[in-house]
Protein backbone atom coordinates (compact mmCIF):
# COMPACT_ATOMS: atom_id res chain seq x y z
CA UNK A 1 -31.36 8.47 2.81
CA UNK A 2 -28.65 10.47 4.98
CA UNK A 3 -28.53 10.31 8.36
CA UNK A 4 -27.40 13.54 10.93
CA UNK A 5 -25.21 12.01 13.36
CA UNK A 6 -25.59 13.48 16.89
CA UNK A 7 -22.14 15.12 18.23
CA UNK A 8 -19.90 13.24 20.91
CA UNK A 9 -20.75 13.11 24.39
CA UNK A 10 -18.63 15.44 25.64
CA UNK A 11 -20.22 18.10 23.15
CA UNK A 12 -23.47 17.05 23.59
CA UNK A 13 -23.01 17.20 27.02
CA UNK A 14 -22.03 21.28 26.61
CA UNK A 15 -24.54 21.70 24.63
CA UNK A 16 -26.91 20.17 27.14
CA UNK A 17 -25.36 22.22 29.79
CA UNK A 18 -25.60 25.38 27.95
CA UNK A 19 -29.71 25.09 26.92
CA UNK A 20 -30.08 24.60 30.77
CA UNK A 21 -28.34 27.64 31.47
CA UNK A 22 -30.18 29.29 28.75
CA UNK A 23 -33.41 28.58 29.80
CA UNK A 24 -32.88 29.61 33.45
CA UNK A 25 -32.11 32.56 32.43
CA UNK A 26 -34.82 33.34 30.39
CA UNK A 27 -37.08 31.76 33.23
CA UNK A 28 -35.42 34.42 35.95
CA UNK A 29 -36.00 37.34 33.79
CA UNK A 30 -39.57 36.51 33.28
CA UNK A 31 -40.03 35.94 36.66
CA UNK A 32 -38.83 39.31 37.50
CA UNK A 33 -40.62 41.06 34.55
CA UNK A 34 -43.45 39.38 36.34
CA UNK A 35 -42.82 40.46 39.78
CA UNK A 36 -41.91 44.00 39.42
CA UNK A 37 -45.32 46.08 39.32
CA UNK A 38 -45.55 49.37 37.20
CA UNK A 39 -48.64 50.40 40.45
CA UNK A 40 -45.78 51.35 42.31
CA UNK A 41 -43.52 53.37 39.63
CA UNK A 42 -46.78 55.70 38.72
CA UNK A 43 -47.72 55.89 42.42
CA UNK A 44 -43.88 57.78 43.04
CA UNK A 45 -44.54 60.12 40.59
CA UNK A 46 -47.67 61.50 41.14
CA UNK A 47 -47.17 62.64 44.82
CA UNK A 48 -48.18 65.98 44.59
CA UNK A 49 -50.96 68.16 45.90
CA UNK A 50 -54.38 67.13 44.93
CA UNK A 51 -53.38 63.69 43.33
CA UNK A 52 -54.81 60.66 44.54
CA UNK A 53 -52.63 58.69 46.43
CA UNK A 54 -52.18 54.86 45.85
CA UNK A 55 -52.21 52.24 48.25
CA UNK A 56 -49.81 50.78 49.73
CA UNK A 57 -48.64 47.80 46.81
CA UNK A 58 -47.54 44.66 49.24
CA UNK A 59 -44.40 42.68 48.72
CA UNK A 60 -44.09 39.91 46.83
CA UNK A 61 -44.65 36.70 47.35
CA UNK A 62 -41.71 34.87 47.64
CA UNK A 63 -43.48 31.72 48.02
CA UNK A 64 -45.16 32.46 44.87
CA UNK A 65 -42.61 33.56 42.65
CA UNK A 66 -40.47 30.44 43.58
CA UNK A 67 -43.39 28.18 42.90
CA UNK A 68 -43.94 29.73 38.83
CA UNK A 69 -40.00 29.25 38.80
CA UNK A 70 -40.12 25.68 39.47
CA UNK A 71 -43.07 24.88 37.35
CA UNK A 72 -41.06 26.89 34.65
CA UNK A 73 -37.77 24.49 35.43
CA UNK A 74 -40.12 21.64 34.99
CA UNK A 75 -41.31 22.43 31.84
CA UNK A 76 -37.98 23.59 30.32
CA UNK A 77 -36.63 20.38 31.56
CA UNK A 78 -39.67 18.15 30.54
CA UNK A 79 -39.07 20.11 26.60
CA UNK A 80 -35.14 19.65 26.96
CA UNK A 81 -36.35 15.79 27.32
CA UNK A 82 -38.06 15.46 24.55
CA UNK A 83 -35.75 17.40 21.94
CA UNK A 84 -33.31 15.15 23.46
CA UNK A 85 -35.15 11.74 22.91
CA UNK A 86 -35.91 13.02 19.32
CA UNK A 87 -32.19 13.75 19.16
CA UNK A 88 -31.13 9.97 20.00
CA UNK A 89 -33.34 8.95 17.81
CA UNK A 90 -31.42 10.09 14.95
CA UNK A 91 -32.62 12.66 12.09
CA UNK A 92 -33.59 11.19 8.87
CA UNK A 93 -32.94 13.89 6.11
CA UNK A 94 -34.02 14.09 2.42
CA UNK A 95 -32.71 15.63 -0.45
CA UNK A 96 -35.79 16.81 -2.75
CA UNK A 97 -33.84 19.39 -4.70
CA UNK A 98 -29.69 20.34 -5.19
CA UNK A 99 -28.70 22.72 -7.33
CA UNK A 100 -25.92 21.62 -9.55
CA UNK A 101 -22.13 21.29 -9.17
CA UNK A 102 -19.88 22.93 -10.54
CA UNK A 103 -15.76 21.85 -10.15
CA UNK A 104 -14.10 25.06 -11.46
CA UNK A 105 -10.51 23.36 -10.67
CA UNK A 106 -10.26 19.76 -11.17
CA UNK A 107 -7.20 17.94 -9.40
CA UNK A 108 -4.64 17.71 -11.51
CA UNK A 109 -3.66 13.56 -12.45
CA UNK A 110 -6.80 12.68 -13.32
């Protein structure tokens, strides 16, 4: 059996550093995906005579939206964990099929 060897340090390290990045990302757009509320676009535009108005929508809750952040950070960096134990580990890979080969130009000498 083969055996994927993990990439040096200073790659894995980038790498590392990289999924992080990734992931906060992803975590900060959600959040404000999350926070924005579409209430408040439809309340703007339908300010006119004889509409209903909309009450006021209150601000959000900073307090809150850092809190789902962190839990998100946690769990990104909980999963990161465990991809990266697996990773240490070391992948064991096998073969079941290959289709043939073919040398169209053998070296010359032998």
């Amino acid at each position: 059996m083969a055996q994927c060897t993990t990439p040096n340090s200073s790659n894995r390290s980038l790498q590392t550093l990289l999924c992080a990045v990734g992931a906060l990302t992803i975590v900060n757009l959600a959040v404000q995906v999350v926070s924005l509320s579409p209430q408040s676009a439809h309340a703007q535009n339908r300010s006119g005579p004889g509409s209903e108005t909309a009450p006021p929508t209150p601000f959000p809750n900073q307090a809150e939206n850092i809190r789902k952040l962190t839990e998100a950070m946690n769990d990104a960096n909980a999963r990161l964990g465990r991809i990266e134990a697996k990773l240490d580990k070391g992948i064991n890979v096998k073969v079941t099929e290959m289709p043939a080969v073919e040398i169209k130009n053998p070296p010359k000498g032998e």
